[in-house]
C-alpha atoms as a PDB file:
ATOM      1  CA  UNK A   1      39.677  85.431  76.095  1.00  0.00           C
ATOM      2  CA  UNK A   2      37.510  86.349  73.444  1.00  0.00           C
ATOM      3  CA  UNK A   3      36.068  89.697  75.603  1.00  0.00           C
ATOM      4  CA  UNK A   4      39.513  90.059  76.310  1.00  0.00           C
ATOM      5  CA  UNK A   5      40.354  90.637  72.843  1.00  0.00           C
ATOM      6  CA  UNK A   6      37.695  92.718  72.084  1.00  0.00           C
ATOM      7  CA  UNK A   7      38.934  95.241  75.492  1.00  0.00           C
ATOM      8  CA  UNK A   8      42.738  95.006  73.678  1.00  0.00           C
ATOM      9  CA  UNK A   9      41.198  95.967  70.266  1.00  0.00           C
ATOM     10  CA  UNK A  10      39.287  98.910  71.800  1.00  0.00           C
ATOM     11  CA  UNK A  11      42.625 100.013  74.105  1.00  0.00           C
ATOM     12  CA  UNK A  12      44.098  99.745  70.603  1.00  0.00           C
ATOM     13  CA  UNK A  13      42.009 101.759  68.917  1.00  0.00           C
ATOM     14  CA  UNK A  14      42.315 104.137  71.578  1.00  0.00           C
ATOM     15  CA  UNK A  15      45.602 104.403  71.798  1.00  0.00           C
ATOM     16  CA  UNK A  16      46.029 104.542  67.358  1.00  0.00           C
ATOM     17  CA  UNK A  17      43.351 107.126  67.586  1.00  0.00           C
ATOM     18  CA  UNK A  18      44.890 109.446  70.525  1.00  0.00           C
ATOM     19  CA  UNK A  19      48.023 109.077  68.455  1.00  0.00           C
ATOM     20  CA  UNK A  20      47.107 109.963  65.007  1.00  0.00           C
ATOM     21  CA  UNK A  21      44.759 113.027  66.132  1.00  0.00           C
ATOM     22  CA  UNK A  22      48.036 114.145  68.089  1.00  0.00           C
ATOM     23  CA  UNK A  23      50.503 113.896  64.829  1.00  0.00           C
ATOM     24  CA  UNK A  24      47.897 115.636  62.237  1.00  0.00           C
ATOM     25  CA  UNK A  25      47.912 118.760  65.447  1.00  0.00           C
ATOM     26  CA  UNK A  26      51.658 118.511  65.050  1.00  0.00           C
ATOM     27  CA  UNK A  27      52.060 117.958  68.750  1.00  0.00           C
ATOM     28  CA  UNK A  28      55.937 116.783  68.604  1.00  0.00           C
ATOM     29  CA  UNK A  29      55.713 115.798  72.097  1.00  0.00           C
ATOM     30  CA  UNK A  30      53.321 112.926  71.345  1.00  0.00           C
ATOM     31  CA  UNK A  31      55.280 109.453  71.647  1.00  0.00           C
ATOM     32  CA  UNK A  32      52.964 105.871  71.475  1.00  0.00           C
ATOM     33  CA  UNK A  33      54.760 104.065  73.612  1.00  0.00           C
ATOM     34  CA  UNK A  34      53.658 107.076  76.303  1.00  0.00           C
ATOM     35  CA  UNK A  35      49.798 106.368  74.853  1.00  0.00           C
ATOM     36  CA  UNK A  36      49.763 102.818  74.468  1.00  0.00           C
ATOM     37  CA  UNK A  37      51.658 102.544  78.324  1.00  0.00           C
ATOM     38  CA  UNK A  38      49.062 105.359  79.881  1.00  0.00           C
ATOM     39  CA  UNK A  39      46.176 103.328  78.157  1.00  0.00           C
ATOM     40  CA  UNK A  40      47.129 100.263  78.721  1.00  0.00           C
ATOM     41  CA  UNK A  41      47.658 100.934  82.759  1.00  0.00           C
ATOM     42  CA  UNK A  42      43.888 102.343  82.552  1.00  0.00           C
ATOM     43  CA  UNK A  43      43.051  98.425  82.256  1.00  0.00           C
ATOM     44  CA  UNK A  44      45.011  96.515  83.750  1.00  0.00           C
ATOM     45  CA  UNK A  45      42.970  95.413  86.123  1.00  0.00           C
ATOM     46  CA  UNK A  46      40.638  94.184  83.351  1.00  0.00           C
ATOM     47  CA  UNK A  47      42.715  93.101  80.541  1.00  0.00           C
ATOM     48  CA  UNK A  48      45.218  90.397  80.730  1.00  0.00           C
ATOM     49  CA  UNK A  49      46.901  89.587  77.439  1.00  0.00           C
ATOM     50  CA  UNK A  50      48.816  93.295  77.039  1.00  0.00           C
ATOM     51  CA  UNK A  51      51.072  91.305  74.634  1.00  0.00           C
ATOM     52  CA  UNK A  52      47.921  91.332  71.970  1.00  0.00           C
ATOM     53  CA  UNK A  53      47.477  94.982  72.492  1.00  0.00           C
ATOM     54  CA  UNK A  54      51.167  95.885  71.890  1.00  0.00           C
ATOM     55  CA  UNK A  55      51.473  93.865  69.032  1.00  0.00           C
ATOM     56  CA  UNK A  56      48.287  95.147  67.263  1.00  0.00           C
ATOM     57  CA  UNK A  57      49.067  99.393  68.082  1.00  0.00           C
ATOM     58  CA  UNK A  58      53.130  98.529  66.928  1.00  0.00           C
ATOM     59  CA  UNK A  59      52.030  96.676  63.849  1.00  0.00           C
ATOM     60  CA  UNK A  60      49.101  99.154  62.422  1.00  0.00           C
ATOM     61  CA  UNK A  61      51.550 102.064  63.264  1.00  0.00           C
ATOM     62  CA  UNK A  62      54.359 101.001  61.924  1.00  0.00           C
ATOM     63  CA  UNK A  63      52.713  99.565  58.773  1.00  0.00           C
ATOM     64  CA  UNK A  64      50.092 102.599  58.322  1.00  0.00           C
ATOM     65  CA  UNK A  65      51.331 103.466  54.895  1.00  0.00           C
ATOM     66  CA  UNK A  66      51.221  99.900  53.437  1.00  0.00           C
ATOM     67  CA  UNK A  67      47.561  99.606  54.955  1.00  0.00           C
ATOM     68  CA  UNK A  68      46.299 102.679  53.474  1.00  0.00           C
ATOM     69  CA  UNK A  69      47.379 101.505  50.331  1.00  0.00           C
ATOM     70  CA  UNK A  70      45.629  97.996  50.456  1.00  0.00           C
ATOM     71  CA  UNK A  71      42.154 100.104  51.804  1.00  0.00           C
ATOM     72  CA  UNK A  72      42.277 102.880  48.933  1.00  0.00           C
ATOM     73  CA  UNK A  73      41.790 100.473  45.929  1.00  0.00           C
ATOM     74  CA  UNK A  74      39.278  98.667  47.692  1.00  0.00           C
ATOM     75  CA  UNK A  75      37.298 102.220  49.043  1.00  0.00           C
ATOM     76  CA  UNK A  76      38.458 104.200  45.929  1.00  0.00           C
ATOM     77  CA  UNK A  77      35.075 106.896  46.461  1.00  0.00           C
ATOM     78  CA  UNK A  78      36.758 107.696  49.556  1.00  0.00           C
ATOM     79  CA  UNK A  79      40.395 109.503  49.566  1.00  0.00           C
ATOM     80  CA  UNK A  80      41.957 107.817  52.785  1.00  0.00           C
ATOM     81  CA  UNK A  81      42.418 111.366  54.157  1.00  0.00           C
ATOM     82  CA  UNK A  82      38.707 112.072  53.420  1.00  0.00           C
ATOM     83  CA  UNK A  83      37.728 108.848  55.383  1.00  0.00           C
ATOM     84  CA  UNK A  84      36.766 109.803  59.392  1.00  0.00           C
ATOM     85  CA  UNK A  85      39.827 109.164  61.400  1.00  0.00           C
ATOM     86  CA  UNK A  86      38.017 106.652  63.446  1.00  0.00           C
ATOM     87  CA  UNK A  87      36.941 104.705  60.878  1.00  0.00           C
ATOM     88  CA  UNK A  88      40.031 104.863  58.926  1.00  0.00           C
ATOM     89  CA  UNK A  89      41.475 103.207  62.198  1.00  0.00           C
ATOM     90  CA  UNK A  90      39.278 100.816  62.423  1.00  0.00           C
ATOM     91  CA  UNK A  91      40.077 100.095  58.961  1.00  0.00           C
ATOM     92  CA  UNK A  92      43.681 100.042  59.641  1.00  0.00           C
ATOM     93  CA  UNK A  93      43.418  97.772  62.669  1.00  0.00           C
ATOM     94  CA  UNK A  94      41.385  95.153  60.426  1.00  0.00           C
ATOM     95  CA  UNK A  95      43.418  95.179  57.476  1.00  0.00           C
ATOM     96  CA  UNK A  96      46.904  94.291  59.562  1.00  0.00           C
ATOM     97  CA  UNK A  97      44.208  91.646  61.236  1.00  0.00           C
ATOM     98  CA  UNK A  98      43.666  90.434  58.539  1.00  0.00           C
ATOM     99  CA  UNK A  99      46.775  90.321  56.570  1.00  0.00           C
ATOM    100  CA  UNK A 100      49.281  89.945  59.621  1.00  0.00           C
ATOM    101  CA  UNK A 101      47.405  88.135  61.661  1.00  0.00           C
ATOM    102  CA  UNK A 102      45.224  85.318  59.458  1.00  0.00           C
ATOM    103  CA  UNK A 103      47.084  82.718  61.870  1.00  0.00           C
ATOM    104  CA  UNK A 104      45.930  84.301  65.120  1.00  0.00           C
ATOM    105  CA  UNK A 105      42.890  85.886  64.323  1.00  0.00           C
ATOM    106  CA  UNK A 106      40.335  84.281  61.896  1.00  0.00           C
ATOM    107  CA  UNK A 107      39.089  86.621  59.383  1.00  0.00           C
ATOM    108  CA  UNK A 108      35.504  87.109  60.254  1.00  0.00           C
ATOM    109  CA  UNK A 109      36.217  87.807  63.670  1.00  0.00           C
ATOM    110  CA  UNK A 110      38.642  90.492  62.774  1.00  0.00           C
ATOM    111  CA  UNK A 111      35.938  91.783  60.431  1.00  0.00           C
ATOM    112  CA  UNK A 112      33.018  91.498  63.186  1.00  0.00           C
ATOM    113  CA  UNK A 113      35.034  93.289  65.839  1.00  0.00           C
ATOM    114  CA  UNK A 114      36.035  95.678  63.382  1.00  0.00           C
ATOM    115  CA  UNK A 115      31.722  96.082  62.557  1.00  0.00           C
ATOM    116  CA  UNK A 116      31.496  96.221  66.899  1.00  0.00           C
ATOM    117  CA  UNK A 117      34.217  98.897  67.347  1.00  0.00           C
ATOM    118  CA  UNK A 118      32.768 101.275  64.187  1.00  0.00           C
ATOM    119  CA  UNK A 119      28.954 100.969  66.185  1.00  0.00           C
ATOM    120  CA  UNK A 120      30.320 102.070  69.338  1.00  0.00           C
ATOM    121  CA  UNK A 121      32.418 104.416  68.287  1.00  0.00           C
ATOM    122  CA  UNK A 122      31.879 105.269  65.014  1.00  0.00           C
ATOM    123  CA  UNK A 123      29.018 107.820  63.014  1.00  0.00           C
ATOM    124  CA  UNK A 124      25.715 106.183  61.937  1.00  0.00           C
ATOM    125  CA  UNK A 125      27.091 104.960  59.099  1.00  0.00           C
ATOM    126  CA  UNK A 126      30.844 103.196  60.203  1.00  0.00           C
ATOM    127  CA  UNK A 127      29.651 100.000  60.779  1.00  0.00           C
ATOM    128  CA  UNK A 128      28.076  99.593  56.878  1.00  0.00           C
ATOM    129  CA  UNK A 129      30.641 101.238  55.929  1.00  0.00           C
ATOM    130  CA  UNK A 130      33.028  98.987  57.525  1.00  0.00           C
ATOM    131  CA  UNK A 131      31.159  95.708  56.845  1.00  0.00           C
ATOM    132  CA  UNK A 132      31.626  96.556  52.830  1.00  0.00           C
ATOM    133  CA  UNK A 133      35.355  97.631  53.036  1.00  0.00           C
ATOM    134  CA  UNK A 134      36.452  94.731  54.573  1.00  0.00           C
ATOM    135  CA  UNK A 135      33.920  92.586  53.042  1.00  0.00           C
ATOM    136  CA  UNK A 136      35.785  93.331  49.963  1.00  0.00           C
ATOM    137  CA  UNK A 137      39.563  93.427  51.965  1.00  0.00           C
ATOM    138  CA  UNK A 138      38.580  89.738  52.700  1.00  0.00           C
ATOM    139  CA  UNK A 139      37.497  88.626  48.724  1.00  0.00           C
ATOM    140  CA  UNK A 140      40.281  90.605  47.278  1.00  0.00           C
ATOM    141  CA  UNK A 141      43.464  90.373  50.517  1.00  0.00           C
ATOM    142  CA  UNK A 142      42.373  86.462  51.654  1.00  0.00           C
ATOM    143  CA  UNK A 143      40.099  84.607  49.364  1.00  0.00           C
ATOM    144  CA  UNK A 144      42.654  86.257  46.189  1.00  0.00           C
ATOM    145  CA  UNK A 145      39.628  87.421  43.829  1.00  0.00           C
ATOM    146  CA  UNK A 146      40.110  90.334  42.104  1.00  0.00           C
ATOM    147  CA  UNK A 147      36.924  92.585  42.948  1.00  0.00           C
ATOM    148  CA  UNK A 148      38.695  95.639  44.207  1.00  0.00           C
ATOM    149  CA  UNK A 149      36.537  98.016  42.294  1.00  0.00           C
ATOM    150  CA  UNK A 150      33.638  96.334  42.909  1.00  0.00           C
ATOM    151  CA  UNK A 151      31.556  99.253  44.401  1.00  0.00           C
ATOM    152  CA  UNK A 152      31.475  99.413  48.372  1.00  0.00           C
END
């Protein structure tokens, strides 16, 4: 299952990725249910639990706003616009993990497959990067201490 997960969560990031590029190059054609559906037929010989996928790329969509503005006071050297779209995915994808998800997904795991996804796919730097974001999301969003400006 747990390999499983990890597949959805890169299929997610994917598909939030694909999307996101496509909006900021105005392409007014672009629809995620079209992404997420051609992505998610790319696996599905390998991934089983779609439901996980569809849940995750709905949610972090659909709540992109709110999760930018948990990140920014918690990355406030970096403008979320200024952050590398992949990273600021990954970012996204953890936060809602972590904040929408506590009950399915335990907290370091979201963070640690967040760490995973910014190594594969992110710049040199993502996966520190990464680590000390959400290192902070999880004092500040789950444990309830207020570090936020602590520096990242």
């Amino acid at each position: 299952m747990a390999s499983n997960r990890h597949l959805g969560r890169i299929i997610a990031l994917q598909t939030l990725y694909e999307y996101d590029f496509r909006v900021s190059c105005s392409d007014v054609s672009v629809e995620l249910a079209e992404v997420l559906g051609r992505n998610l037929e790319r696996y599905e010989k390998a991934l089983d639990d779609t439901s996980f996928v569809k849940q995750l790329v709905t949610g972090v969509s659909k709540k992109a706003s709110e999760l930018d503005a948990m990140i920014q006071p918690i990355a406030p050297e970096w403008p979320i616009d200024q952050i590398a779209r992949v990273d600021r995915t990954i970012l996204r994808m953890a936060v809602y993990e972590l904040t929408e998800s506590k009950d399915i997904v335990p907290p370091k795991v979201a963070i640690n497959e967040a760490v995973e996804l910014a190594k594969a796919f992110g710049s040199d730097n993502s996966s520190k990067f990464i680590n000390g974001v959400l290192g902070t999301a999880y004092r500040t969003l789950i444990e309830g201490h207020d570090n936020a400006s602590a520096k990242v």
